[in-house]
Structure formats: C-alpha cells, structure tokens
Protein backbone atom coordinates (compact mmCIF):
# COMPACT_ATOMS: atom_id res chain seq x y z
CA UNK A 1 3.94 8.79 16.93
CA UNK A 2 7.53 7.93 16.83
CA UNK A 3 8.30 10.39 19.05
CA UNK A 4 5.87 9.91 21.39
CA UNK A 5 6.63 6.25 21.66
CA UNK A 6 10.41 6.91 22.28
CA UNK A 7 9.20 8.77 25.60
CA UNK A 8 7.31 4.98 26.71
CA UNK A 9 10.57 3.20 26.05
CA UNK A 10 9.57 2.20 22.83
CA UNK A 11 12.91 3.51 20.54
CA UNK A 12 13.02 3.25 16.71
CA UNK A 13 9.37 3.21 16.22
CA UNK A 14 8.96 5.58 13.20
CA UNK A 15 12.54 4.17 11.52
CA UNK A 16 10.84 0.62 12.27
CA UNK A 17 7.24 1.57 11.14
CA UNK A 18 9.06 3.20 7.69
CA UNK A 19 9.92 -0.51 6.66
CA UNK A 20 6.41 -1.32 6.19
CA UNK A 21 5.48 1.79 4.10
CA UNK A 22 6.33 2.31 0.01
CA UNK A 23 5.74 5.63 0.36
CA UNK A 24 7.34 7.88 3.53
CA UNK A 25 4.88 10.68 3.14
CA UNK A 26 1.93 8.03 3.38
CA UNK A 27 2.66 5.99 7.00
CA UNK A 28 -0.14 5.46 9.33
CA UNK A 29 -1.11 3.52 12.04
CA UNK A 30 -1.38 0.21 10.65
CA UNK A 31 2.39 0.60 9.78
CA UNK A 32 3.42 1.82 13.37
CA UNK A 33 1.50 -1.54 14.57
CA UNK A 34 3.12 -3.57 12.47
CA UNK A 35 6.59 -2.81 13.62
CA UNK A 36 5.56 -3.25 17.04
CA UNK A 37 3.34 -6.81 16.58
CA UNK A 38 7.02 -7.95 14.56
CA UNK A 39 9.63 -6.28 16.92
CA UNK A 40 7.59 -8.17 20.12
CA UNK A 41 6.48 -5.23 21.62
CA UNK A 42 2.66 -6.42 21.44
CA UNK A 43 1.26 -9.72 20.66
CA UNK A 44 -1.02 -8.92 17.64
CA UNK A 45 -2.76 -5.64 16.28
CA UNK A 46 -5.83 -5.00 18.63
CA UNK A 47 -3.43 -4.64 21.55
CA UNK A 48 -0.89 -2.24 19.63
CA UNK A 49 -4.09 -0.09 19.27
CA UNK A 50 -5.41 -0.87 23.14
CA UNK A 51 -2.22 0.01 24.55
CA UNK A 52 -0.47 2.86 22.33
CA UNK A 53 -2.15 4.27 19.20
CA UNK A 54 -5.76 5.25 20.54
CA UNK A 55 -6.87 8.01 22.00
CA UNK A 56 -5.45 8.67 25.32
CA UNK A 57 -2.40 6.39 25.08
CA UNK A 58 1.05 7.12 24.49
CA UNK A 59 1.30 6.60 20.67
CA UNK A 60 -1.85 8.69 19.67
CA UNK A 61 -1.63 11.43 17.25
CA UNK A 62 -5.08 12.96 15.85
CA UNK A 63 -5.90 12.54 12.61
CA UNK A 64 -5.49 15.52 10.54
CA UNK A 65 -8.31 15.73 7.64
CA UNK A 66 -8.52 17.39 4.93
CA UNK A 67 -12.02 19.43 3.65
CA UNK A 68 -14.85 16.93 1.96
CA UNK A 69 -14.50 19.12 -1.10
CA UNK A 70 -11.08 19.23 -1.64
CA UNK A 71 -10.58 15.15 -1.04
CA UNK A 72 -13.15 14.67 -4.11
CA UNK A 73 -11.33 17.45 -5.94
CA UNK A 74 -7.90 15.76 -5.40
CA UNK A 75 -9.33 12.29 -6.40
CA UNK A 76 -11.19 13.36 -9.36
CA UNK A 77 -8.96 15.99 -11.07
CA UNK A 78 -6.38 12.70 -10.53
CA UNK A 79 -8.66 10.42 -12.53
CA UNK A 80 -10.07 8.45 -9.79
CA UNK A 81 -13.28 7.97 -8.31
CA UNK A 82 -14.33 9.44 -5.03
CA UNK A 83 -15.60 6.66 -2.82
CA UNK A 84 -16.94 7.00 0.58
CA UNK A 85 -15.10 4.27 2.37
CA UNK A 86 -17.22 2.09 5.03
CA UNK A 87 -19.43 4.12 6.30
CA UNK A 88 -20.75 2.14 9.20
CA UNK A 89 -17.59 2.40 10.94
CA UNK A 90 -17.77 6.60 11.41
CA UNK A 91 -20.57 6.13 13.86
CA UNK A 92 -22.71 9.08 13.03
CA UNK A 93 -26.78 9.85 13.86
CA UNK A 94 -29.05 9.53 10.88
CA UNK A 95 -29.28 13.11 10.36
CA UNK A 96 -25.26 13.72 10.00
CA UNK A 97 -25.28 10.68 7.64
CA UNK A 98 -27.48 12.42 5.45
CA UNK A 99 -25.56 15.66 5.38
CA UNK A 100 -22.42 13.87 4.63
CA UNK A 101 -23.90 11.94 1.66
CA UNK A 102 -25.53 15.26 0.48
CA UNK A 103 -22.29 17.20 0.55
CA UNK A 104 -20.23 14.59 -0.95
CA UNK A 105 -22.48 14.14 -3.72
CA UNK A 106 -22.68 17.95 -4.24
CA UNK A 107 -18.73 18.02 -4.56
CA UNK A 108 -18.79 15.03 -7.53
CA UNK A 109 -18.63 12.21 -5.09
CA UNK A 110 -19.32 9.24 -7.15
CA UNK A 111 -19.19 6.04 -5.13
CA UNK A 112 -19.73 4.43 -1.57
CA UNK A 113 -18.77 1.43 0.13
CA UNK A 114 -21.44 -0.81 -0.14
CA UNK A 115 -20.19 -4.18 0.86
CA UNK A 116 -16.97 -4.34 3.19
CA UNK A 117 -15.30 -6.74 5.73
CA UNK A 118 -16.91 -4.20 8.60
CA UNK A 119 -20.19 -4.05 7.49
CA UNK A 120 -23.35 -6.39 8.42
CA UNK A 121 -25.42 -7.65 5.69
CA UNK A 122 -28.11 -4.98 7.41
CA UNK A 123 -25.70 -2.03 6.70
CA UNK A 124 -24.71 -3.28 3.30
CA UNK A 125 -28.20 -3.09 2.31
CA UNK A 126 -28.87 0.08 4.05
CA UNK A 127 -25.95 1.48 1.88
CA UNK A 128 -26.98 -0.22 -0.73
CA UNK A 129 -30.17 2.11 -0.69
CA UNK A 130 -27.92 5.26 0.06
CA UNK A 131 -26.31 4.56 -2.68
CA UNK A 132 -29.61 4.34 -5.03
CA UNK A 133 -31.23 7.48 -3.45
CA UNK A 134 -28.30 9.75 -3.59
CA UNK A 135 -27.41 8.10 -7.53
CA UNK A 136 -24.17 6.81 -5.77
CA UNK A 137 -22.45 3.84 -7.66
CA UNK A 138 -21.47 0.64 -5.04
CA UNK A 139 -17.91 -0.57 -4.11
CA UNK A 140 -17.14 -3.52 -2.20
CA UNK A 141 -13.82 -4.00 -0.63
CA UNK A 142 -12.10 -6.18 2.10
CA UNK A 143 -10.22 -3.89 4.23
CA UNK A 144 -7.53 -6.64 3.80
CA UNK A 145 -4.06 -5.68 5.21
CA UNK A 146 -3.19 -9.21 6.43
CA UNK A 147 -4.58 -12.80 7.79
CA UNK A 148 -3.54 -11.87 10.71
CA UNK A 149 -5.37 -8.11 10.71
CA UNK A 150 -8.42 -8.63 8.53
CA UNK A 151 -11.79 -9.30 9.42
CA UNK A 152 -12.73 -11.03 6.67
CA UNK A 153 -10.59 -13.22 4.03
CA UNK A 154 -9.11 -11.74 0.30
CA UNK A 155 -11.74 -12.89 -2.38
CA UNK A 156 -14.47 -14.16 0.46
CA UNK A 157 -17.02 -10.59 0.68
CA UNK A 158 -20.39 -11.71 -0.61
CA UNK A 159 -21.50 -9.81 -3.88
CA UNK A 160 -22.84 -6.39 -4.25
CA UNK A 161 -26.76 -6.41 -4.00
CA UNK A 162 -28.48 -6.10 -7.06
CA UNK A 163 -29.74 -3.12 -8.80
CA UNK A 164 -26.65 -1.32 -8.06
CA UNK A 165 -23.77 0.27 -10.55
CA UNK A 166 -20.40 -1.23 -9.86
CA UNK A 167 -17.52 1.61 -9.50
CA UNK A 168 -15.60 -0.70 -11.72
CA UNK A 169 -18.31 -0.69 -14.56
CA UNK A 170 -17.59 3.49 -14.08
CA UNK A 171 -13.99 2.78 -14.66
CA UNK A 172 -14.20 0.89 -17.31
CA UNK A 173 -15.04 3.41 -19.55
CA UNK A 174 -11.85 4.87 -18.62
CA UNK A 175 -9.18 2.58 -19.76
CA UNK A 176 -8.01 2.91 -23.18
C-alpha cells in the first residue's frame, strides 16, 4: 500500500501508517487511513477508502486469506474461540451462507457475530437463528475503532436476543 501510494504523491505512507499499529506484522487498512485522515491528506475515513484503499484506486492491495480450516485451527489450538465476525457485511446468497456456516462449524467453529454496529435488528435476529440451528454460541461487538470511524458508540449495541449462549459464558470456563 505504501508503495503504491508513494507512486500518487502520497510519500511516507507505510512509515506513517506503522505509528498507528502495536504490532508491524498486523497493519491494515484502517491504519493506512488513519495516517492519511491525521497527515491532511483526506478529510475523514470514508474518503481515504473512496479515493485510495478500494478496489481500483491507487492504495488497493487484495486481501490475502488464509483457508477456513486453518483460521479455526490457529484460533483454537491458541485458546481462543473461533467467531465468525459480522456476517451481514460479506454479502453472500443464501445458499453460500449456508455452506460457510456448515464448514466452519465442521472445522470447531464455535461462535458468530450476532449483534454488531453493522448489523440491523433484522440480521441480528436472523443470526441469532444461525446461530441456534448450527449450535453456534452469539457474540456481540461494536466494530469500535474511533468516534470518529464507528458506526455505533462503545457500550451503546442493544443486548444479545434471548435464548442464545454468550461466547463469554464459553470463556468463562476457561479462566483459572
């Protein structure tokens, strides 16, 4: 991204982007925007992603992902709980929905994103029932990466729907 920047004028991009990250091995997008919403380059987030970091503009760089199975692998041999984050926002048919909730659960997924700053209160129930047909326990989470970026405010998402297993209550049994 840097690099493709530099060639728009934009110079000192991915040194500039590394200020926002902890880890080096772990910057993204969001940090790449954030440099360029604070250095002046762009007025806020939505037009850093208009103007350079979607597809077909100068800062783009596909996303590289790694296999379904091996992402639950990683997370669970680590201790954590594989989650399937938001799914409203991947934009798939019915039918590849379904496969993707199958296969995760066949690899040991545990969790999906019930409740979230993107989702309506119709998807949150909809995943809300994925989550009880495919034995799925619920998440909610805010997407929050600042006022200024979020949707929706830190501590403001409505509850998860009822009849539903918390992830946390499956991590609670985990701390000693």
């Amino acid at each position: 991204m840097g690099e493709q920047l530099a060639k728009v004028g934009i110079h000192g991009a991915y040194e500039g982007a590394l200020k926002y990250v902890g880890n080096p091995r772990l910057i993204s997008r969001t940090h790449f925007a954030r440099f360029l919403v604070d250095s002046g380059v762009c007025r806020d987030t939505p037009e850093v992603f208009r103007k350079y970091l979607t597809e077909g503009k100068p800062g783009f760089v596909p996303h590289r992902w790694a296999r379904l199975g091996d992402a639950v692998q990683w997370i669970t041999q680590s201790g954590g709980l594989a989650v399937i984050a938001h799914p409203a926002r991947y934009n798939f048919s019915p039918n590849l929905e379904y496969a993707l909730f199958s296969e995760f659960k066949q690899h040991g997924g545990q969790g999906v994103e019930v409740v979230t700053g993107s989702h309506s209160a119709a998807e949150a129930l909809r995943y809300a029932d994925m989550a009880r047909e495919f034995g799925l326990a619920a998440s909610r989470g805010s997407d929050f990466h600042s006022p200024d970026e979020s949707h929706i405010d830190l501590g403001k998402l409505p509850p998860l729907p009822d009849g539903l297993t918390p992830v946390w209550q499956l991590l609670a049994g985990r701390v000693h």
